[in-house]
Protein backbone atom coordinates (compact mmCIF):
# COMPACT_ATOMS: atom_id res chain seq x y z
CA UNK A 1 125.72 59.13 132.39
CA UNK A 2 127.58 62.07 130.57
CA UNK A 3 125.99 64.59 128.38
CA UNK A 4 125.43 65.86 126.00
CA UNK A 5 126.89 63.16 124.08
CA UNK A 6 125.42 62.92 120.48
CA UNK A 7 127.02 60.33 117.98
CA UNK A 8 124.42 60.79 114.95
CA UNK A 9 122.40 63.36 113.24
CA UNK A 10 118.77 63.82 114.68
CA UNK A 11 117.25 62.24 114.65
CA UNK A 12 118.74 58.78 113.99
CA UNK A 13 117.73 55.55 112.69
CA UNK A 14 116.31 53.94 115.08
CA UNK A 15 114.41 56.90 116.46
CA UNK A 16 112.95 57.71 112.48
CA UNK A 17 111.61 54.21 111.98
CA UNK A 18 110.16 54.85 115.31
CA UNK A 19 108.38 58.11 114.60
CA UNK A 20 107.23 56.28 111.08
CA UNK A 21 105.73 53.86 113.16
CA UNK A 22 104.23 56.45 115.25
CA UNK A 23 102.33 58.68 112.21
CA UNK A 24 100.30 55.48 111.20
CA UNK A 25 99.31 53.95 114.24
CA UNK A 26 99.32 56.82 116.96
CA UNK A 27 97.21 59.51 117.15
CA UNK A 28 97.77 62.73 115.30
CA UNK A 29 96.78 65.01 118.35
CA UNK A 30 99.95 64.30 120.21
CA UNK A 31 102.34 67.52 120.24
CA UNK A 32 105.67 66.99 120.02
CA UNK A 33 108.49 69.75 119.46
CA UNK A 34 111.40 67.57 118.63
CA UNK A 35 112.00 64.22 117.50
CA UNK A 36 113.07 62.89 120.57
CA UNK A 37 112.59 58.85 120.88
CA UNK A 38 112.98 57.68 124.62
CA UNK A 39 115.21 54.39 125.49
CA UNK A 40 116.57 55.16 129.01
CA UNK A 41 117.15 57.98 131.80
CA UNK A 42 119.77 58.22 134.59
CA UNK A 43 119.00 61.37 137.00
CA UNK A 44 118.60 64.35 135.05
CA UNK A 45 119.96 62.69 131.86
CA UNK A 46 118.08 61.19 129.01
CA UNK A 47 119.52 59.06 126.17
CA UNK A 48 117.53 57.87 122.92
CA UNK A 49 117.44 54.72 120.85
CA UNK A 50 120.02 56.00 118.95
CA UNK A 51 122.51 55.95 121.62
CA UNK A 52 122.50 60.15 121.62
CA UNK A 53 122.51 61.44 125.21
CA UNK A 54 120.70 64.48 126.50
CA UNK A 55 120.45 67.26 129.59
CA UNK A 56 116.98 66.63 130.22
CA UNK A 57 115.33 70.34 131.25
CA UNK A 58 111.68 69.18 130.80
CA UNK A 59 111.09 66.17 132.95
CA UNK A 60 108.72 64.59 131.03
CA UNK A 61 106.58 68.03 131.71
CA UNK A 62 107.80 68.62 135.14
CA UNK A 63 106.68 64.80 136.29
CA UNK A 64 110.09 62.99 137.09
CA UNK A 65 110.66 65.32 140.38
CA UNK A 66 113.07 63.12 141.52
CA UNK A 67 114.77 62.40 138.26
CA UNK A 68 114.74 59.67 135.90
CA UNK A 69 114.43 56.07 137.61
CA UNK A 70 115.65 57.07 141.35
CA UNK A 71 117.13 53.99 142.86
CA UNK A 72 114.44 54.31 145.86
CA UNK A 73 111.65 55.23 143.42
CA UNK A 74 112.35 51.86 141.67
CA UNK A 75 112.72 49.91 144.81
CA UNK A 76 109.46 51.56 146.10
CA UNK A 77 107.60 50.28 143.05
CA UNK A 78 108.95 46.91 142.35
CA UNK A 79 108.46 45.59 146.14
CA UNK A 80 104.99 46.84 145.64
CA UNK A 81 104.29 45.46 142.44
CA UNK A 82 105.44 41.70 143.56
CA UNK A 83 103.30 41.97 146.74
CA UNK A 84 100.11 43.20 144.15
CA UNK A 85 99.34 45.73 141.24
CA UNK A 86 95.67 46.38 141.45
CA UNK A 87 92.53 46.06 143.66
CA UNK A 88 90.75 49.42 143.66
CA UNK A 89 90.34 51.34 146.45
CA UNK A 90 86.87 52.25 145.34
CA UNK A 91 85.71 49.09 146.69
CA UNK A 92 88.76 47.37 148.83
CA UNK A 93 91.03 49.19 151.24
CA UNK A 94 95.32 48.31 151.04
CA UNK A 95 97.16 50.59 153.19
CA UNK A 96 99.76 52.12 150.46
CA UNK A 97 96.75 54.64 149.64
CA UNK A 98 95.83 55.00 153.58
CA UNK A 99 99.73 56.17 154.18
CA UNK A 100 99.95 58.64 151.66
CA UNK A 101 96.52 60.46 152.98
CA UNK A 102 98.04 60.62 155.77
CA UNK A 103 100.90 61.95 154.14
CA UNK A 104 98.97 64.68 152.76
CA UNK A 105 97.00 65.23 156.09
CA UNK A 106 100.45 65.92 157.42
CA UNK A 107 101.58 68.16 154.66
CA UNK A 108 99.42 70.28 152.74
CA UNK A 109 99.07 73.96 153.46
CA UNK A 110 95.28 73.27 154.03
CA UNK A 111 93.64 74.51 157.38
CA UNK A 112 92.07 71.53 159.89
CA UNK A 113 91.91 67.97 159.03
CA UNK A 114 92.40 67.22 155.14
CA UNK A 115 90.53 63.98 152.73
CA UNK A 116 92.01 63.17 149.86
CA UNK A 117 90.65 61.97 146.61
CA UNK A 118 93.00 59.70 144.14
CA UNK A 119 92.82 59.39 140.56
CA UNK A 120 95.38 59.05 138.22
CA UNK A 121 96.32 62.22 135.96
CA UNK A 122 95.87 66.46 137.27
CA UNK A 123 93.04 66.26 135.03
CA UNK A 124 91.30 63.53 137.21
CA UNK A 125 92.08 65.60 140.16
CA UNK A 126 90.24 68.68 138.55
CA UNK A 127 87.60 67.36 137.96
CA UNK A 128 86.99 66.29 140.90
CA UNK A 129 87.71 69.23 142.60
CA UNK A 130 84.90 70.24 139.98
CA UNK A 131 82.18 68.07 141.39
CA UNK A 132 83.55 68.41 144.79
CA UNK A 133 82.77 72.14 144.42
CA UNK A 134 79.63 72.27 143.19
CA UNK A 135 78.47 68.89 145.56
CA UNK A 136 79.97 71.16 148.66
CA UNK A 137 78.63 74.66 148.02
CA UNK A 138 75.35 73.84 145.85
CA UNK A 139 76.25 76.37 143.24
CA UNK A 140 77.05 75.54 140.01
CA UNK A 141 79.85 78.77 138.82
CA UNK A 142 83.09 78.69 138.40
CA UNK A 143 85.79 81.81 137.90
CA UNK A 144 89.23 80.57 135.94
CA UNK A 145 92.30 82.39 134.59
CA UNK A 146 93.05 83.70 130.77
CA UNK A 147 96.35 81.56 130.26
CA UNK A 148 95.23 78.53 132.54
CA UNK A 149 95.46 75.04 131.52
CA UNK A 150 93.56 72.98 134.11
CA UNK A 151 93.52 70.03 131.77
CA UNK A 152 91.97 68.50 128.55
CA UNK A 153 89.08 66.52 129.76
CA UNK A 154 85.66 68.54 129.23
CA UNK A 155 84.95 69.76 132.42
CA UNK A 156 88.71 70.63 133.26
CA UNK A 157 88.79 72.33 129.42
CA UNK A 158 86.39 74.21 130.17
CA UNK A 159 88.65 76.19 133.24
CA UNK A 160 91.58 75.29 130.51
CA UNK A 161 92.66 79.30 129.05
CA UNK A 162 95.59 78.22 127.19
CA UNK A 163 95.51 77.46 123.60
CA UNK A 164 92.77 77.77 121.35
CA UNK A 165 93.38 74.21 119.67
CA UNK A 166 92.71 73.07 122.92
CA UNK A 167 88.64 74.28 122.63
CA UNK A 168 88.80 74.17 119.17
CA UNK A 169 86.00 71.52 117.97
CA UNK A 170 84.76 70.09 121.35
CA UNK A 171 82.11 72.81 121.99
CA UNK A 172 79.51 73.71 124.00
CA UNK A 173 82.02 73.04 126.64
CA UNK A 174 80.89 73.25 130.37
CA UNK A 175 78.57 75.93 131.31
CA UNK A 176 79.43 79.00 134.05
CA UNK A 177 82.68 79.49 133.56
CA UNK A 178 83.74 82.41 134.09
CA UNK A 179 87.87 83.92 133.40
CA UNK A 180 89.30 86.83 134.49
CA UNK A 181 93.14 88.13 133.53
CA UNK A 182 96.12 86.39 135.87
CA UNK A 183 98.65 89.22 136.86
CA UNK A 184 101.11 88.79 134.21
CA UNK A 185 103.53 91.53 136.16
CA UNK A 186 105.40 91.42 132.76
CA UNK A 187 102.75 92.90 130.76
CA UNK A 188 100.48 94.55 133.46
CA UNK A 189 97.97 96.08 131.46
CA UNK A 190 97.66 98.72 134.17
CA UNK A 191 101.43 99.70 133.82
CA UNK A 192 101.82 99.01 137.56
CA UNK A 193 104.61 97.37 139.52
CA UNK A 194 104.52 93.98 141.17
CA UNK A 195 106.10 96.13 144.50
CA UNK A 196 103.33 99.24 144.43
CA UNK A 197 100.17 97.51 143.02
CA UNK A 198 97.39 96.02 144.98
CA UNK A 199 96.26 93.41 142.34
CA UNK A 200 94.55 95.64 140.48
CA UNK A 201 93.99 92.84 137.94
CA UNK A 202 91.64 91.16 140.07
CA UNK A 203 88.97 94.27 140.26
CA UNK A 204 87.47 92.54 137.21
CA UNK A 205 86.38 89.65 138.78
CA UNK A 206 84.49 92.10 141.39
CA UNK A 207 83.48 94.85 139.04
CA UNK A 208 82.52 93.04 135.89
CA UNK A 209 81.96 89.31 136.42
CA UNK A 210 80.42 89.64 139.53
CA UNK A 211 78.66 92.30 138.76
CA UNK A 212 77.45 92.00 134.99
CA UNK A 213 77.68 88.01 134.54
CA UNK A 214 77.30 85.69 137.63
CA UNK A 215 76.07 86.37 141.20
CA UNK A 216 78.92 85.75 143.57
CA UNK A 217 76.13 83.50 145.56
CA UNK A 218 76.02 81.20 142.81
CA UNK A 219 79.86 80.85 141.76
CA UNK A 220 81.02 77.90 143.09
CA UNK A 221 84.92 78.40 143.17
CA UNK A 222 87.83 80.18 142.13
CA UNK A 223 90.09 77.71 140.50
CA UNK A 224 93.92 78.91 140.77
CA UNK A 225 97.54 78.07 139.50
CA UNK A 226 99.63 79.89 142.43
CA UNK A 227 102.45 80.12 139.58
CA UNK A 228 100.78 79.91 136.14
CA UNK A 229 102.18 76.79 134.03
CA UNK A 230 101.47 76.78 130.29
CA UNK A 231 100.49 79.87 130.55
CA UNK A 232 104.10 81.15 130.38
CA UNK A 233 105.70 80.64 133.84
CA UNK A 234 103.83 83.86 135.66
CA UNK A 235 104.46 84.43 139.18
CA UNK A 236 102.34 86.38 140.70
CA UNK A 237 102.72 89.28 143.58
CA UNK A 238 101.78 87.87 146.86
CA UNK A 239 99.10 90.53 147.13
CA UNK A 240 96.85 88.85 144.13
CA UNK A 241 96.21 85.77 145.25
CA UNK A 242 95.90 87.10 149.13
CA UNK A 243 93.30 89.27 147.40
CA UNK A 244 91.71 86.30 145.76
CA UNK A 245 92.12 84.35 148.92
CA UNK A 246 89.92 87.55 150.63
CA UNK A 247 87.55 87.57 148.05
CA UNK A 248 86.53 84.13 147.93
CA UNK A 249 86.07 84.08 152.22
CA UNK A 250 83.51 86.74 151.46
CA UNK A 251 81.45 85.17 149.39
CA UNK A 252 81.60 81.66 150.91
CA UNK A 253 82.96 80.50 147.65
CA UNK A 254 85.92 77.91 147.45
CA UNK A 255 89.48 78.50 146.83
CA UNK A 256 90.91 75.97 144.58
CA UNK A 257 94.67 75.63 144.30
CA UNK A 258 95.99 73.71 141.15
CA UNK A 259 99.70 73.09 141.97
CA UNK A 260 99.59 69.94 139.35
CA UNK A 261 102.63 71.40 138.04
CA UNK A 262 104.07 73.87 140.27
CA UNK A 263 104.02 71.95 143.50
CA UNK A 264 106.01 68.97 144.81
CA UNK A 265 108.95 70.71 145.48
CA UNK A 266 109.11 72.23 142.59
CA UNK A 267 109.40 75.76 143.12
CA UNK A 268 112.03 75.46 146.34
CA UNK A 269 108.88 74.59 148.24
CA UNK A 270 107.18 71.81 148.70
CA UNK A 271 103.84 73.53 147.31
CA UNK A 272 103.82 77.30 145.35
CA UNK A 273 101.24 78.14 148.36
CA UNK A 274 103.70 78.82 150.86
CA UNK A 275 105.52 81.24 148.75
CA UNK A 276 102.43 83.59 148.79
CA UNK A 277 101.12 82.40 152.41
CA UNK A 278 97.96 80.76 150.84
CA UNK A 279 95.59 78.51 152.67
CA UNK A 280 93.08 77.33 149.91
CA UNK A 281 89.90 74.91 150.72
CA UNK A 282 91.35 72.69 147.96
CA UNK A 283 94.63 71.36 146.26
CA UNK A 284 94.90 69.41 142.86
CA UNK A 285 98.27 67.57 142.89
CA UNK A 286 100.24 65.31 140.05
CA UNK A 287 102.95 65.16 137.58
CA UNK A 288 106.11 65.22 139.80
CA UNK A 289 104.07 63.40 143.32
CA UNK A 290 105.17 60.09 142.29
CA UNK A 291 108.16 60.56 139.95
CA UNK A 292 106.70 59.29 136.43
CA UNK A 293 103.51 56.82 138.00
CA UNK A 294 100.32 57.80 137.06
CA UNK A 295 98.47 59.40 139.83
CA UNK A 296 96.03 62.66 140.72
CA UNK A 297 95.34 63.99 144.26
CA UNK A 298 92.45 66.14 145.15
CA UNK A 299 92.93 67.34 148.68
CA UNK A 300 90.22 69.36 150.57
CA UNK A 301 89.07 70.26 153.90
CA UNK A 302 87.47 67.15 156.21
CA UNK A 303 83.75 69.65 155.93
CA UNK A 304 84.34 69.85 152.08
CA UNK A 305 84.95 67.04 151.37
CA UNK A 306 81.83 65.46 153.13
CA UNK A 307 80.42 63.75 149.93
CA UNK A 308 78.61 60.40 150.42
CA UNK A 309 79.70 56.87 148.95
CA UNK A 310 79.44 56.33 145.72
CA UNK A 311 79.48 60.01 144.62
CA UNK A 312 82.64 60.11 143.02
CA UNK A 313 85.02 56.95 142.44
CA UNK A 314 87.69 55.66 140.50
CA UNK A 315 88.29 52.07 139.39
CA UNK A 316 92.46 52.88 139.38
CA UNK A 317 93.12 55.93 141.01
CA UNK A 318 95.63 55.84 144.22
CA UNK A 319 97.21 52.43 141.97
CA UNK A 320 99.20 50.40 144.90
CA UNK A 321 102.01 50.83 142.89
CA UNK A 322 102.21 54.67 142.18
CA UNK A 323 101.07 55.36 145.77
CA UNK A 324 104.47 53.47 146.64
CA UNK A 325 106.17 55.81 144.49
CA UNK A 326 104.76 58.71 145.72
CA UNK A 327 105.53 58.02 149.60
CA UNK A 328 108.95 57.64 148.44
CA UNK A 329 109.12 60.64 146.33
CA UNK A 330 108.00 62.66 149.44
CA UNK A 331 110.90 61.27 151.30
CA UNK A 332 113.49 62.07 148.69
CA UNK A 333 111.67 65.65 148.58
CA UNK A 334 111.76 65.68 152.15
CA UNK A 335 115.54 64.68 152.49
CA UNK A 336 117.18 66.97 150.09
CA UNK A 337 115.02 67.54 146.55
CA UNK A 338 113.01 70.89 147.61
CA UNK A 339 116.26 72.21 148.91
CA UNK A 340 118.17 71.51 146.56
CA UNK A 341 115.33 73.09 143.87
CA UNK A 342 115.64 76.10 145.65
CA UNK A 343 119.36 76.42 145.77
CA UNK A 344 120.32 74.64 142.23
CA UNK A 345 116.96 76.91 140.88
CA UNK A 346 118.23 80.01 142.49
CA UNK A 347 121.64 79.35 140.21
CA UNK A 348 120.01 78.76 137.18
CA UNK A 349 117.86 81.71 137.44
CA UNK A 350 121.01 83.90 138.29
CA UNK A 351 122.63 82.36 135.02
CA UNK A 352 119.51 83.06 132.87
CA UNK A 353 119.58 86.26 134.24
CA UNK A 354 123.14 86.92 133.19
CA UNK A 355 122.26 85.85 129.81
CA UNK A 356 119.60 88.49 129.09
CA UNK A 357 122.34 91.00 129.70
CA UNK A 358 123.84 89.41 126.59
CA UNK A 359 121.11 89.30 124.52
CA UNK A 360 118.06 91.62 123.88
CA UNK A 361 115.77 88.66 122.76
CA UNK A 362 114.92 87.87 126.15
CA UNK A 363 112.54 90.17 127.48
CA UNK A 364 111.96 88.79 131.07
CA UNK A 365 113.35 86.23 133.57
CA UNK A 366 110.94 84.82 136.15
CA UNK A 367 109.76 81.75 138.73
CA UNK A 368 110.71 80.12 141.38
CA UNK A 369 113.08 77.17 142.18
CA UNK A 370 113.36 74.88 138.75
CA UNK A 371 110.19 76.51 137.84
CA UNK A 372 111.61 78.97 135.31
CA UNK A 373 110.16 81.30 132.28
CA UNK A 374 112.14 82.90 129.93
CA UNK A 375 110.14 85.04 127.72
CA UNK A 376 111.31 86.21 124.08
CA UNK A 377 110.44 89.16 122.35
CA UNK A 378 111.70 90.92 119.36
CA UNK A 379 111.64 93.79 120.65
CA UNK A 380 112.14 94.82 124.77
CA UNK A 381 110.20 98.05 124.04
CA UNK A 382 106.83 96.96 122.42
CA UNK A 383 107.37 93.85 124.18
CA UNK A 384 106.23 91.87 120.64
CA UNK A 385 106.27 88.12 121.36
CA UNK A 386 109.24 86.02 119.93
CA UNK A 387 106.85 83.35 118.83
CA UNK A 388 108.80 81.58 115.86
CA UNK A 389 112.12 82.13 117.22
CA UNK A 390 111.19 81.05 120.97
CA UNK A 391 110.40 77.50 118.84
CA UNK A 392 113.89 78.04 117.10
CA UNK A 393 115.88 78.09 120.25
CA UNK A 394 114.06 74.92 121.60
CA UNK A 395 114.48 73.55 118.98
CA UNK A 396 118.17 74.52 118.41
CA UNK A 397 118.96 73.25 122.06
CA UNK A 398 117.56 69.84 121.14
CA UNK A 399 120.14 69.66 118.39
CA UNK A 400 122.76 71.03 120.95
CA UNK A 401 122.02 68.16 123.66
CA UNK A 402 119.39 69.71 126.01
CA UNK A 403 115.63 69.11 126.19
CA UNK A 404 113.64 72.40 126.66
CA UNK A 405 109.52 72.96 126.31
CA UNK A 406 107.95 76.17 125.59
CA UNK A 407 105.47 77.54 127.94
CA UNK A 408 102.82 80.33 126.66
CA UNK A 409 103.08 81.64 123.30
CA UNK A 410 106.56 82.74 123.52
CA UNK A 411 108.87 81.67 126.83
CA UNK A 412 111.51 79.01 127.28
CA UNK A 413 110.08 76.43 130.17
CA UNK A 414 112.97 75.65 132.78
CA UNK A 415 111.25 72.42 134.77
CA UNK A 416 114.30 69.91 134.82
CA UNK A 417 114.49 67.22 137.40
CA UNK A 418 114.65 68.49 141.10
CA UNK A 419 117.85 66.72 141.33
CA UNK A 420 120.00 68.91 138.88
CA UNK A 421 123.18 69.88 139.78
CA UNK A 422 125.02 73.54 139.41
CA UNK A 423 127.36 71.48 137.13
CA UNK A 424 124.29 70.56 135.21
CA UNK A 425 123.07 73.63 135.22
CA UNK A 426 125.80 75.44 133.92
CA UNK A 427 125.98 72.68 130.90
CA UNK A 428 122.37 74.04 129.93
CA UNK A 429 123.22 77.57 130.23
CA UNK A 430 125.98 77.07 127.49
CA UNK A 431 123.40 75.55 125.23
CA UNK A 432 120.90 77.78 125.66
CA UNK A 433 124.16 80.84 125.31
CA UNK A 434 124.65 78.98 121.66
CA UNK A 435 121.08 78.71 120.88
CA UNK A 436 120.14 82.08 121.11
CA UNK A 437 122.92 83.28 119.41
CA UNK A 438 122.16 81.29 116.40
CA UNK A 439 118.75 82.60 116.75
CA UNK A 440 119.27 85.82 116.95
CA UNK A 441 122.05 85.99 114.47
CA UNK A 442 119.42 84.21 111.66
CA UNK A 443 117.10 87.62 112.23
CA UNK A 444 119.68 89.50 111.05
């Protein structure tokens, strides 16, 4: 499939009587940027009911790793589904789920022998790592991140830093929760650099939370995103979440590791973890495991992950179906997908780079593999946040052919399909070229 290729105005026809369809009957707490309606996907391109084709840079929120409807992926799922779809591994055993523990056994960057736990979204695979936590240590506490989003359900909202709206209304929320600042190297309220500092950021967490507001002996965990998501595509020094890693040893508290979006190949890796040499007690794993199927991972430790039957269960997490997708995701992953997110990322990231040279509205170029922030500001002194105009250039790129999602307040979210090409790449780097141009030339 070519792109961009768009033969109407957007949105069409077809995709307006959609969305009409969609304000009566959906609900309103959906948020959606652009008025994009789905019909098909090839790869890393997207085309809507209208016909319109699309450079797809979002991935469905960094879930289709292995690009829209992979040949294997689809093979994978449909000689599972006409064998059986459902029959709960709470209570039955089918050895789809058995393999990819295994898998994981195999794979994650988790010292000794590793249990998993399925469910079926990242939020499902917080909370468990919520309960396993508190069931493993006996403590109840729990120290998050400003700019976190863990997930929406009211245990995982309650680590959730994000977004306001995303509190807003559903209060109390869970009790001892504790967050502390992520190193935002960007805006290091410290002034320091990412090569001098020694995580600084973190001597809050030991010099006013543990100090003034919870006991370390009764924290349970230190929940983590080894690159922040929505909270603007941060990417820590190495040092911070070593530190973190030492702090949470000395205490006997767990280190939880939420690569829901940032692992999976993602970031040129196949988990954020080995970028910074981490070796957490826990991992919370989704969007891109099994290529668009439902599913949530909690991996821990064999010893913490000791809980008894009947302690924690789900009726259809580790689905027959989207465990077949994942163990064929991992192969494609394994084959050539985290490579080629590395090297394709590493291009993009050069482009994007090139492009702030050109114009002063981007303030800061950062991740790792196709996990890429661009943040906006109006000004590269005061580092003010672009807000309106970071929502401009999305939204300008949508009209241009290319799917983009913001990230944070104010940065452009690069998380395309780990099977972009340079060719692709350089198609989005026009758009983007043409997007802020209009953008910045409407300020004027």
């Amino acid at each position: 499939m070519t792109c961009p290729e768009l033969k109407t105005p957007l949105p069409g026809p077809k995709a307006r009587a959609i969305i009409e369809r969609d304000s009566k009957h959906v609900s309103p707490s959906y948020t959606r940027s652009y008025p994009f309606v789905m019909a098909r996907g090839e790869g890393a391109v997207v085309e809507d009911v209208d016909g319109n084709r699309f450079l797809d840079c979002a991935a469905g929120i960094a879930v289709t790793s292995t690009g829209h409807s992979h040949p294997e992926v689809v093979k994978a799922i449909t000689d599972q589904a006409q064998k059986f779809l459902h029959m709960s591994g709470t209570d039955f055993y089918y050895e789809p789920q058995v393999r990819l523990a295994e898998e994981l056994d195999a794979m994650v960057p988790i010292d000794g022998d590793v249990r998993s736990f399925f469910g079926n979204s990242g939020a499902e695979a917080v909370e468990a790592a919520i309960k396993l936590a508190r069931h493993s240590t006996r403590r109840q506490n729990f120290i998050a991140f400003l700019g976190a989003f863990h997930g929406r359900t009211m245990g995982s909202v309650s680590l959730t830093a994000s977004k306001a709206i995303q509190r807003r209304g559903f209060g109390p929320v869970m009790p001892g929760v504790h967050h502390a600042p992520y190193a935002d190297c960007y805006r290091c309220p410290l002034k320091l650099k990412p090569d001098s500092c020694e995580a600084e950021c973190l001597d809050y967490i030991e010099n006013k939370i543990l100090v003034h507001l919870v006991s370390p002996d009764e924290v349970a965990a230190i929940i983590v995103e080894p690159i922040q998501g929505e909270g603007g595509y941060l990417v820590p020094p190495a040092q911070f979440l070593q530190r973190l890693s030492a702090l949470t040893k000395q205490h006997g508290m767990l280190l939880v590791a939420d690569e829901v979006q940032c692992g999976m190949g993602r970031t040129g890796r196949m988990f954020a973890c080995e970028h910074f040499g981490l070796r957490p007690d826990v991992i919370t794993l989704a969007k891109g495991i099994a290529s668009g199927m439902p599913l949530g991972i909690t991996a821990a430790r064999a010893e913490v992950m000791a809980w008894p039957p009947g302690a924690h269960a789900s009726t259809f997490g580790g689905n027959p179906v989207s465990c077949a997708a994942a163990l064929a995701t991992i192969k494609l992953l394994r084959e050539s997908l985290v490579a080629n997110a590395e090297t394709v990322g590493a291009y993009l990231k050069e482009g994007l780079q090139d492009l702030a040279t050109r114009h002063r509205i981007i303030g800061d170029v950062r991740g790792k593999g196709l996990m890429i922030g661009v943040e906006l500001v109006r000004n590269r002194e005061t580092k003010e946040r672009a807000v309106t105009e970071r929502d401009a250039v999305v939204d300008a790129c949508f009209r241009r052919g290319l799917l983009l999602l913001g990230a944070g307040l104010n940065t452009l979210r690069f998380s395309p399909p780990l099977i972009l090409t340079t060719d692709q790449a350089d198609i989005a780097l026009r758009i983007v070229d043409g997007a802020l141009t209009e953008v910045e030339h409407q300020r004027r």
